[in-house]
C-alpha atoms as a PDB file:
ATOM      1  CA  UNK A   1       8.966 -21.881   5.669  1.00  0.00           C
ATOM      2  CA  UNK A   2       9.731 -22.709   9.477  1.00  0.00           C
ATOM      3  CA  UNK A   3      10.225 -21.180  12.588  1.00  0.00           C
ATOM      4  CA  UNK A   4      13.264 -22.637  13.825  1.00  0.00           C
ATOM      5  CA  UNK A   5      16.315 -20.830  13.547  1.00  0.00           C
ATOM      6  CA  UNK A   6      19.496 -21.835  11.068  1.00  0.00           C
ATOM      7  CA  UNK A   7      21.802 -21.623  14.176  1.00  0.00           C
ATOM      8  CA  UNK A   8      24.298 -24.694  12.794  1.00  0.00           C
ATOM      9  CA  UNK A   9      25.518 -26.371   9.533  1.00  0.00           C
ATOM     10  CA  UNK A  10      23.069 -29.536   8.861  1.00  0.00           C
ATOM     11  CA  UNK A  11      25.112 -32.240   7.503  1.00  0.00           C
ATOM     12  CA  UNK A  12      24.884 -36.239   7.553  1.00  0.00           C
ATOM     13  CA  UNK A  13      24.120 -37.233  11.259  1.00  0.00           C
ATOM     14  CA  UNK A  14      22.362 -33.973  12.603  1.00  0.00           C
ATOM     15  CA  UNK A  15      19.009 -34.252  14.545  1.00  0.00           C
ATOM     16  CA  UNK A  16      16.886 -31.727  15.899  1.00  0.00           C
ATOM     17  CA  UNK A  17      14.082 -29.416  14.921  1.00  0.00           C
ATOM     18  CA  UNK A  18      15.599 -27.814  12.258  1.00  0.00           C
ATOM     19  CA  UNK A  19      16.243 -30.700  10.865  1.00  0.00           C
ATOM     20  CA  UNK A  20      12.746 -31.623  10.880  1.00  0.00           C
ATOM     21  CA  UNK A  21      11.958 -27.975   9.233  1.00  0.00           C
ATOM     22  CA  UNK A  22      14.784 -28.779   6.511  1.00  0.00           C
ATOM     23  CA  UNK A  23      12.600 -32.288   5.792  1.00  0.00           C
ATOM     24  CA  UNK A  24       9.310 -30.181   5.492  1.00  0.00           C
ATOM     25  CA  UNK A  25      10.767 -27.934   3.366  1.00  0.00           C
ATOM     26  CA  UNK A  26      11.684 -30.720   1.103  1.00  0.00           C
ATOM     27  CA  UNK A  27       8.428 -31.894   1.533  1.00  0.00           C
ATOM     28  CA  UNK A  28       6.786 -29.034   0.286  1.00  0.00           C
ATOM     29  CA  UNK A  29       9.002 -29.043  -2.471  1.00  0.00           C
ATOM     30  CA  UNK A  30       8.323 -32.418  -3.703  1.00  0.00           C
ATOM     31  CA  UNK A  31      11.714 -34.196  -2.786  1.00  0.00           C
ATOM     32  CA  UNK A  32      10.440 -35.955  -0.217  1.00  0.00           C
ATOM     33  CA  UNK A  33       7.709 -37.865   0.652  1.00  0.00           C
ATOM     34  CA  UNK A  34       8.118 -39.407   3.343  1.00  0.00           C
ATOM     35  CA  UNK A  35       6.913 -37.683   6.924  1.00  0.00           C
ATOM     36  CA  UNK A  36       9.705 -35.755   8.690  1.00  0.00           C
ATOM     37  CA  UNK A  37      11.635 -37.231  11.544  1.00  0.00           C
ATOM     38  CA  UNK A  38      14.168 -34.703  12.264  1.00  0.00           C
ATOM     39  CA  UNK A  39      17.538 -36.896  11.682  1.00  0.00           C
ATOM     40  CA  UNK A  40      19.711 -36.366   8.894  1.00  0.00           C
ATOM     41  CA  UNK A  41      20.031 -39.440   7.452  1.00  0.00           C
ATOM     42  CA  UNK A  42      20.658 -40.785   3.702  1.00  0.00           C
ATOM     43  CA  UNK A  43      17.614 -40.321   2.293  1.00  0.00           C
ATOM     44  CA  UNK A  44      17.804 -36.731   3.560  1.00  0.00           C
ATOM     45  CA  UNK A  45      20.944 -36.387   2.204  1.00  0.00           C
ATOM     46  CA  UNK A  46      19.990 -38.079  -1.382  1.00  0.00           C
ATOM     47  CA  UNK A  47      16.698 -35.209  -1.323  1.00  0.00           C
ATOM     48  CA  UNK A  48      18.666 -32.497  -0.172  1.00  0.00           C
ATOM     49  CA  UNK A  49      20.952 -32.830  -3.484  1.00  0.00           C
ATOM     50  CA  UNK A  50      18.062 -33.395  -5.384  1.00  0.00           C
ATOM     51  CA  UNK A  51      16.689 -30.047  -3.790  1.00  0.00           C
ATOM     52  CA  UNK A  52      19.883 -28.442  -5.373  1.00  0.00           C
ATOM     53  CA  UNK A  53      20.310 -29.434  -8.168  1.00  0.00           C
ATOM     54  CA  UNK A  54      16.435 -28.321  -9.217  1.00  0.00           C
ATOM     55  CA  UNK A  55      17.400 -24.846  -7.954  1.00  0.00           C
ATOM     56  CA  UNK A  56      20.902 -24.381  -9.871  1.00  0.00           C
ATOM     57  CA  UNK A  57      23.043 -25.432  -6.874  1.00  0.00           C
ATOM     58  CA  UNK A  58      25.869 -27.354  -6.549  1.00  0.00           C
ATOM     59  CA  UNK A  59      24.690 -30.575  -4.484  1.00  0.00           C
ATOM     60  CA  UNK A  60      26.640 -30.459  -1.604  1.00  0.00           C
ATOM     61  CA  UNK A  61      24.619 -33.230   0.466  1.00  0.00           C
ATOM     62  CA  UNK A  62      24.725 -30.203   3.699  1.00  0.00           C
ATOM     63  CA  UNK A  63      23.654 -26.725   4.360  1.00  0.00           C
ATOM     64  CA  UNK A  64      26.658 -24.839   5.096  1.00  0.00           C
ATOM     65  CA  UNK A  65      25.362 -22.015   8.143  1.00  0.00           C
ATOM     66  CA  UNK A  66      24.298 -18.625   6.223  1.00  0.00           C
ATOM     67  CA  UNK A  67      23.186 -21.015   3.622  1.00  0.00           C
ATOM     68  CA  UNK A  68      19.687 -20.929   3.884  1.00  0.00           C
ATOM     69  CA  UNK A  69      17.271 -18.431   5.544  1.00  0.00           C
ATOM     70  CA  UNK A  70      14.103 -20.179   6.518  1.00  0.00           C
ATOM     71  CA  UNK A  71      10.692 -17.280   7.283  1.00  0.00           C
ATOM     72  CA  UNK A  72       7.620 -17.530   9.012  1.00  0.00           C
ATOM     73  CA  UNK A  73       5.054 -16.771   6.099  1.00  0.00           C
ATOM     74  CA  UNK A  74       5.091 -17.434   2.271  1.00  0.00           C
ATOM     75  CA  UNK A  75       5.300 -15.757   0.099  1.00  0.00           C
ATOM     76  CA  UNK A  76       7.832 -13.233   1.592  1.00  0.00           C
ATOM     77  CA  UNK A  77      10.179 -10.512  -0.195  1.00  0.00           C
ATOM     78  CA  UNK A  78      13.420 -10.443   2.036  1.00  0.00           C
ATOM     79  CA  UNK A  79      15.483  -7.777   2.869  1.00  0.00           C
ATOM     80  CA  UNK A  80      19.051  -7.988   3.593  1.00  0.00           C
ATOM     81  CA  UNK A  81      20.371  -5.680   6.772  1.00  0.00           C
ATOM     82  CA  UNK A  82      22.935  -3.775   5.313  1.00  0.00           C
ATOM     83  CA  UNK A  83      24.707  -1.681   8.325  1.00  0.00           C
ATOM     84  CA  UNK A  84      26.442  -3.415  11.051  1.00  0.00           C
ATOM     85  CA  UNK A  85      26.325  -1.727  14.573  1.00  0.00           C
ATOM     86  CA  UNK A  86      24.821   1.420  13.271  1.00  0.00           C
ATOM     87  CA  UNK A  87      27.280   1.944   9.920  1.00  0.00           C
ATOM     88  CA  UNK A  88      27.066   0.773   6.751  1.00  0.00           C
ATOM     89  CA  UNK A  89      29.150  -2.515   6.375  1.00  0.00           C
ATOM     90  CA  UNK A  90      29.537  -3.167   2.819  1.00  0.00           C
ATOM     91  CA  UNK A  91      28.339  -5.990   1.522  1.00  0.00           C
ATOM     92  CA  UNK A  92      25.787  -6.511   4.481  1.00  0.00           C
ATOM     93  CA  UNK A  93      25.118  -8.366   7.597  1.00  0.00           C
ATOM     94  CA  UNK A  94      23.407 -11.458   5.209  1.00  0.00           C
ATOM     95  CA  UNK A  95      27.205 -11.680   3.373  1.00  0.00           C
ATOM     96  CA  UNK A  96      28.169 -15.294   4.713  1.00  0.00           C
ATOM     97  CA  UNK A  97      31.404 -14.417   7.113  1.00  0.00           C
ATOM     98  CA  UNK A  98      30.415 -11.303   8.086  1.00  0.00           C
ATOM     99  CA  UNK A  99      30.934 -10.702  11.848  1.00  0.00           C
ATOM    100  CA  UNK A 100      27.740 -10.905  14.193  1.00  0.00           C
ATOM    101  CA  UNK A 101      27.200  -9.959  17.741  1.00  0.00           C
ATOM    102  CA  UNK A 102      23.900 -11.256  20.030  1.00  0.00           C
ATOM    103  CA  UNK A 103      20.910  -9.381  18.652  1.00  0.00           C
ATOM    104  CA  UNK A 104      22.581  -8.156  15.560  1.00  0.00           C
ATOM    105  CA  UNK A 105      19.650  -8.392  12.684  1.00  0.00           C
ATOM    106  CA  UNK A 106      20.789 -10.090   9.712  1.00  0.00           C
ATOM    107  CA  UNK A 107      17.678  -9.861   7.023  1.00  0.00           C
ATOM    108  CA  UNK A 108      14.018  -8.443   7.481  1.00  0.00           C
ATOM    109  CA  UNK A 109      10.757  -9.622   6.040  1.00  0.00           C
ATOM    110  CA  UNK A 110       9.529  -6.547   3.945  1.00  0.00           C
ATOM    111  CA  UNK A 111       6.142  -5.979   2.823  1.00  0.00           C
ATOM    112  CA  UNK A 112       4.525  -8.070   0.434  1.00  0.00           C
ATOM    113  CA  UNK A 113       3.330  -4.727  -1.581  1.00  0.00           C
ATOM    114  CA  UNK A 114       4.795  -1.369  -0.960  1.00  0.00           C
ATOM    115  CA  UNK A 115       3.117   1.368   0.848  1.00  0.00           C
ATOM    116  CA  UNK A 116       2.289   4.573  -0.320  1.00  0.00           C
ATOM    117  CA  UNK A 117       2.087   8.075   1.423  1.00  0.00           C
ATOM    118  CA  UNK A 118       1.984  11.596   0.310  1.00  0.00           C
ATOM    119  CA  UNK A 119       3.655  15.142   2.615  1.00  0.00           C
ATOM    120  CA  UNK A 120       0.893  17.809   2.641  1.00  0.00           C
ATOM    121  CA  UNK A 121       2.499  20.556   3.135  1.00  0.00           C
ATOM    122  CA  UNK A 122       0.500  23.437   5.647  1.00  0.00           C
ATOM    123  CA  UNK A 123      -1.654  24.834   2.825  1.00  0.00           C
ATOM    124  CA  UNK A 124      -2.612  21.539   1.499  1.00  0.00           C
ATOM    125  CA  UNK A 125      -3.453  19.874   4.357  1.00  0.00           C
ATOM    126  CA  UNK A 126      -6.871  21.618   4.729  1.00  0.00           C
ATOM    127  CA  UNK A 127      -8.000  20.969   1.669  1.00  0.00           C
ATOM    128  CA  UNK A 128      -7.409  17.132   1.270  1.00  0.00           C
ATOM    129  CA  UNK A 129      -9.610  14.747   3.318  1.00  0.00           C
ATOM    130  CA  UNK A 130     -10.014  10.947   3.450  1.00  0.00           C
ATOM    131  CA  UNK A 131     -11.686   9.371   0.963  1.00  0.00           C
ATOM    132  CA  UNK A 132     -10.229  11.572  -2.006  1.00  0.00           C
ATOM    133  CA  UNK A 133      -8.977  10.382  -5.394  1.00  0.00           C
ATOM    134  CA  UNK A 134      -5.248  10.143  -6.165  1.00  0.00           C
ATOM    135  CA  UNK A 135      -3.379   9.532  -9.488  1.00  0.00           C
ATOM    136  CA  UNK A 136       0.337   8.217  -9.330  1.00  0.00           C
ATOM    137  CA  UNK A 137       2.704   7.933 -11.738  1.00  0.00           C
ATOM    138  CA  UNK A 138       5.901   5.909 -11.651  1.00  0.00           C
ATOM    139  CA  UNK A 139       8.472   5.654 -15.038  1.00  0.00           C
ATOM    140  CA  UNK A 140       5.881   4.264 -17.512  1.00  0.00           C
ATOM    141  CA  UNK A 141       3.049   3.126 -14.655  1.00  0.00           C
ATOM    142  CA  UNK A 142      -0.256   4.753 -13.939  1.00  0.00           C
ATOM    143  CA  UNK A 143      -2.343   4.194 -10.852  1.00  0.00           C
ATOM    144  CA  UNK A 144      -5.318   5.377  -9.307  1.00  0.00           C
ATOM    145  CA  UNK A 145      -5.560   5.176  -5.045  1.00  0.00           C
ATOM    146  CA  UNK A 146      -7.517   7.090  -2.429  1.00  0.00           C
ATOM    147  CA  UNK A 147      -6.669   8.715   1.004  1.00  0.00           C
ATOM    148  CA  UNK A 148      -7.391   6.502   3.363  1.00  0.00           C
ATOM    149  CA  UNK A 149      -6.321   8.381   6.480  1.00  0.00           C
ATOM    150  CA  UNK A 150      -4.062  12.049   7.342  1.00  0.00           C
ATOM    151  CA  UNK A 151      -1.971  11.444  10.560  1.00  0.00           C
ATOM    152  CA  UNK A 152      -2.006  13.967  13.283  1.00  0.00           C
ATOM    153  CA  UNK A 153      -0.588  17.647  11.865  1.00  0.00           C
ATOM    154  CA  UNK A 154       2.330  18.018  12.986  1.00  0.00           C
ATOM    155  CA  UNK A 155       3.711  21.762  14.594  1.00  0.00           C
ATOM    156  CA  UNK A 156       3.909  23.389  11.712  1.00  0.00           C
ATOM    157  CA  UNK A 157       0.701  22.161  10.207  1.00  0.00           C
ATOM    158  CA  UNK A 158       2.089  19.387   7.595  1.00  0.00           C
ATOM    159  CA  UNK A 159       0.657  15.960   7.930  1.00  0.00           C
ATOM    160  CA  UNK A 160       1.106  13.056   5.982  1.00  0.00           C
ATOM    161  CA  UNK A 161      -1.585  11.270   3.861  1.00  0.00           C
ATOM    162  CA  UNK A 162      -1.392   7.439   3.785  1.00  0.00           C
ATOM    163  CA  UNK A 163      -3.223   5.712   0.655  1.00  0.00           C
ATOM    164  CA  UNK A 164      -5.496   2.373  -0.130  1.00  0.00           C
ATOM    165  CA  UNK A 165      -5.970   0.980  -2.890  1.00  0.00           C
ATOM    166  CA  UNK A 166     -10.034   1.510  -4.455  1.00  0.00           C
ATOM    167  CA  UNK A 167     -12.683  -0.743  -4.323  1.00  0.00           C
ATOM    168  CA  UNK A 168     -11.619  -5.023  -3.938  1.00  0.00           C
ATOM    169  CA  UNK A 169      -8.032  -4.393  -4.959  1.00  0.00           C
ATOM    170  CA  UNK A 170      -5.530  -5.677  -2.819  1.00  0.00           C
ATOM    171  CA  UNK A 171      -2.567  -3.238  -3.373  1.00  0.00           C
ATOM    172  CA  UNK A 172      -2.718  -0.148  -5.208  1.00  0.00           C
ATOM    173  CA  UNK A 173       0.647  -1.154  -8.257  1.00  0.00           C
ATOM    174  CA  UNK A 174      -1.048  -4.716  -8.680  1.00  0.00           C
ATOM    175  CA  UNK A 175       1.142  -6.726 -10.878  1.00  0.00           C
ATOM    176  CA  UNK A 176       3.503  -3.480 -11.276  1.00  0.00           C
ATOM    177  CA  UNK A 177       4.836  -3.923  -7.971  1.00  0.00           C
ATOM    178  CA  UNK A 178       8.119  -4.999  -8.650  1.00  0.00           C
ATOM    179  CA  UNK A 179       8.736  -1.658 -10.590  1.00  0.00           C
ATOM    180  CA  UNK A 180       8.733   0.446  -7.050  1.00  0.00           C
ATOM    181  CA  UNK A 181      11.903  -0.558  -4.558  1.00  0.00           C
ATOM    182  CA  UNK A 182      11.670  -3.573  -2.692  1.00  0.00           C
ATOM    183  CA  UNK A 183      13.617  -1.473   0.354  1.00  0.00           C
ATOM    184  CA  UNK A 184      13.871   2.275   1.344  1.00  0.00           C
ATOM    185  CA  UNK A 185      11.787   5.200  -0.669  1.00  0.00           C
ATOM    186  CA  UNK A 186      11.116   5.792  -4.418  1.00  0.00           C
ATOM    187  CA  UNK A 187       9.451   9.101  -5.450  1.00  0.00           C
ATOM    188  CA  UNK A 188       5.932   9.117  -6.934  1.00  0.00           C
ATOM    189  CA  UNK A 189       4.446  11.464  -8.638  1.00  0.00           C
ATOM    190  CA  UNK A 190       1.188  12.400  -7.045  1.00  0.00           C
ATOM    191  CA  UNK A 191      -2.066  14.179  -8.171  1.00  0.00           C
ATOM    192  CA  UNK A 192      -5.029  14.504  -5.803  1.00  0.00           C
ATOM    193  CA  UNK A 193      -8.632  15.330  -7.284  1.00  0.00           C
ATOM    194  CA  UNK A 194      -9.733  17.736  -4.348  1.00  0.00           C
ATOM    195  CA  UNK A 195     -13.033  18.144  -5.889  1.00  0.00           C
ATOM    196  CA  UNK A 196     -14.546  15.399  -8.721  1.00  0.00           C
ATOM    197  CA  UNK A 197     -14.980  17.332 -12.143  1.00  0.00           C
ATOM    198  CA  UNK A 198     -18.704  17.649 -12.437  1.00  0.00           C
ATOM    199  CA  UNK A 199     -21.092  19.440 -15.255  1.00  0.00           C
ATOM    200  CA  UNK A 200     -24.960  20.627 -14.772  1.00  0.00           C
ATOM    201  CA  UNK A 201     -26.776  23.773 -14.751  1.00  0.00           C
ATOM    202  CA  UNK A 202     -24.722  27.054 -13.814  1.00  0.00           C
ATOM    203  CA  UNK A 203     -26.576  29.320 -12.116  1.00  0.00           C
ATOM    204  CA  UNK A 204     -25.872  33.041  -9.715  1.00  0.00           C
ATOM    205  CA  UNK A 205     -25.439  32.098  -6.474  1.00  0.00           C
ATOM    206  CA  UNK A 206     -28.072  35.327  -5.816  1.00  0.00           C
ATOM    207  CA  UNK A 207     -30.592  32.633  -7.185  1.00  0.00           C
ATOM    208  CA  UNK A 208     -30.212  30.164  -4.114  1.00  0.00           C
ATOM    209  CA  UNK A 209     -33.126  30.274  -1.761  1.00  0.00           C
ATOM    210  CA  UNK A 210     -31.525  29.149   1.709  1.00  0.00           C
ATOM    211  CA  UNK A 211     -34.347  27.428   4.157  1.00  0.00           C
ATOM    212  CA  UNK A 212     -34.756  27.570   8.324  1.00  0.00           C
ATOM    213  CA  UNK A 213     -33.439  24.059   7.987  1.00  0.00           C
ATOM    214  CA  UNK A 214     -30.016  24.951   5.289  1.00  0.00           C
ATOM    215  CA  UNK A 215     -31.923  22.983   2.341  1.00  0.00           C
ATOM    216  CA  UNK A 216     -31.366  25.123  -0.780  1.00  0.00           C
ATOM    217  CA  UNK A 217     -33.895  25.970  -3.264  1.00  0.00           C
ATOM    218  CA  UNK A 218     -34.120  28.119  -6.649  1.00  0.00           C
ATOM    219  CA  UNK A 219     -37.508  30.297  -7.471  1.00  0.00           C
ATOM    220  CA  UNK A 220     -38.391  29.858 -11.492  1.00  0.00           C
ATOM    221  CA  UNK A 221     -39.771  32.455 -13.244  1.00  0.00           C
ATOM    222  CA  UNK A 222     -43.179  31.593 -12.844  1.00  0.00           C
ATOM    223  CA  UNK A 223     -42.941  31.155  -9.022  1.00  0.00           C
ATOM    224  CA  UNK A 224     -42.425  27.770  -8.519  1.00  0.00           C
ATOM    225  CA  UNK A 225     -40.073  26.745  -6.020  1.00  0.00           C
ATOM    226  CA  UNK A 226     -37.674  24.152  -6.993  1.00  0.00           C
ATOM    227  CA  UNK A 227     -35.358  22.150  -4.347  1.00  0.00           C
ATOM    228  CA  UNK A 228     -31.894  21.833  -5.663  1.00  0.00           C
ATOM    229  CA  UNK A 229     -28.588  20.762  -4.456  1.00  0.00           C
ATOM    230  CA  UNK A 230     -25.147  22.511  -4.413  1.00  0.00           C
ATOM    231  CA  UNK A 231     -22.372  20.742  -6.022  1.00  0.00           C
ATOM    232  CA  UNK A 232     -20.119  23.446  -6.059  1.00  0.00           C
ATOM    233  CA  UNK A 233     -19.662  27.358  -6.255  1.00  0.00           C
ATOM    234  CA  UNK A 234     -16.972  29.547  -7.271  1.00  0.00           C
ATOM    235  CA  UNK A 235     -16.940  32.990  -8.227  1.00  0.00           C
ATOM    236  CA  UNK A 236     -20.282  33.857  -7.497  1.00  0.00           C
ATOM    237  CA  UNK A 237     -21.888  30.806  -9.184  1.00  0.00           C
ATOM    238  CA  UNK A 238     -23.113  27.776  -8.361  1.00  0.00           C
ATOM    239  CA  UNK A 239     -23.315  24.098 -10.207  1.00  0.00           C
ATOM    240  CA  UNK A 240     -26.562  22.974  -9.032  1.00  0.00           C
ATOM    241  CA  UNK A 241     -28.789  19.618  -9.840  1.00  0.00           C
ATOM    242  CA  UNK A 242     -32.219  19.559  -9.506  1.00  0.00           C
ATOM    243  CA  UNK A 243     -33.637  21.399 -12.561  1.00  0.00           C
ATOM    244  CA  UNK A 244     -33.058  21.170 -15.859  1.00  0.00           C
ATOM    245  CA  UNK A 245     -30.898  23.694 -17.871  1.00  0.00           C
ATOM    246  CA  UNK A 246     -32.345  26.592 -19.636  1.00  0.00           C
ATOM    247  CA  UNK A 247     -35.239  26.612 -16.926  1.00  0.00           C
ATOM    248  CA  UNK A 248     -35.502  30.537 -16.095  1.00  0.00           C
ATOM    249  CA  UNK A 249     -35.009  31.826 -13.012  1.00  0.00           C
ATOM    250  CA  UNK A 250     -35.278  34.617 -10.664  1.00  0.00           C
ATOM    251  CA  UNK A 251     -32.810  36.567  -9.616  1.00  0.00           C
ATOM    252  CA  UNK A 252     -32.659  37.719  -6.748  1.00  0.00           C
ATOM    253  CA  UNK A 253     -34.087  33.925  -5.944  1.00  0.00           C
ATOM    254  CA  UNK A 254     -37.380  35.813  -3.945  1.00  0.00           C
ATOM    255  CA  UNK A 255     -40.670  34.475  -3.727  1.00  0.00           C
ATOM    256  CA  UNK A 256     -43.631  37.322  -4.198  1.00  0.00           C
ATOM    257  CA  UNK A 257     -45.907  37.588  -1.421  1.00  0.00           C
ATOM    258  CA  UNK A 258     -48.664  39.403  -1.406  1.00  0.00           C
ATOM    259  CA  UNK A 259     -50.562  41.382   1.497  1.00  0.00           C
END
């Protein structure tokens, strides 16, 4: 982990900062212990082959340029560029030999979890809000997510939904992760629960009593008005909490007055 550009080869006799970041590296790794001083010397060189051979190299004793790719934060999941000047080149910038110009981007630091995001098409959009439940389903993997937020429509009305993950979790495939791709899109499939399944009394929607104020009442059949809350309504009736099932009612919900 460093900072410092892997601009040369680092062999036997180099000094600089990155060879101070290739110490601290074997530092970190346990190959060293001494503190860094930035020159190549032969106790550098007896760690750095050390250093290899505990990661399946061959020990060289140097870092050959294109060698070794040192990033800013750990852990990291890198991502080698793969066109060159705006075409695909094969193998990739990150293939040692490869041709470079200034500013040419050889690898990228990708997320450490991948992002998820869902098209609402024109007639969708109005129905799905922030907050809502979403299932997804990759090959064999299940997940559960939420919209957390529905970017500006755009001119024909779509939008696009980006999801969290619920509750304390920190991503929304946990340790499934590595089944989505590291780089570029995968399709989910996506389900989201526009309205929460729910179960109570049924009741006419003639029944509801609306107040001054929009509170919402029912009238039982012995005159007693009941305040009750509207979970949902379709078709004419309404799922309602507040009274208990099989309680009568009257319908039309009208209180008798008298004169």
């Amino acid at each position: 982990m460093g900072e410092v550009p892997t601009f040369r080869a680092l062999v036997p006799g180099a000094r600089g900062a990155d060879v101070n970041q290739l110490q601290r590296m074997l530092v970190a790794t346990g190959h060293r212990t001494a503190a860094p001083d930035g020159l190549f010397d032969s106790a550098t060189l007896a760690q750095l082959n050390l250093w290899q051979r505990a990661t399946g190299q061959r020990a060289t004793g140097s870092v050959p340029l294109g060698s070794l790719l040192f990033v800013k934060r750990l852990p990291a999941v890198v991502g080698w560029e793969d066109t060159l000047n705006g075409e695909s080149s094969g193998g990739g910038k990150g293939v040692v030999g490869t041709l470079l110009t200034e500013g040419d981007t050889v690898a990228r630091l990708l997320p450490a979890t991948p992002s998820f995001s869902i098209d609402l098409p024109p007639g969708q959009r109005a129905l799905v809000e922030p907050g809502m439940r979403v299932s997804l389903n990759l090959k064999d993997h299940s997940w559960s997510a939420q919209i957390d937020a529905i970017r500006a429509p755009r001119e024909d009305g779509s939008a696009v939904a980006t999801l969290a993950a619920i509750g304390d979790r920190k991503s929304i495939c946990g340790r499934q992760c590595d089944s989505v791709a590291i780089a570029g899109d995968s399709s989910v499939k996506a389900r989201i629960t526009v309205l929460a399944p729910a179960s109570g009394p049924v009741i006419p929607t003639a029944a509801l009593v609306v107040g001054p104020d929009g509170s919402t009442a029912v009238v039982t059949d012995g005159g007693e008005t009941v305040a009750v809350i509207v979970v949902a309504t379709s078709g004419g009736q309404a799922l309602i909490e507040g009274v208990v099932a099989g309680t009568k009612l009257r319908v039309p919900g009208d209180v008798e007055t008298t004169q």
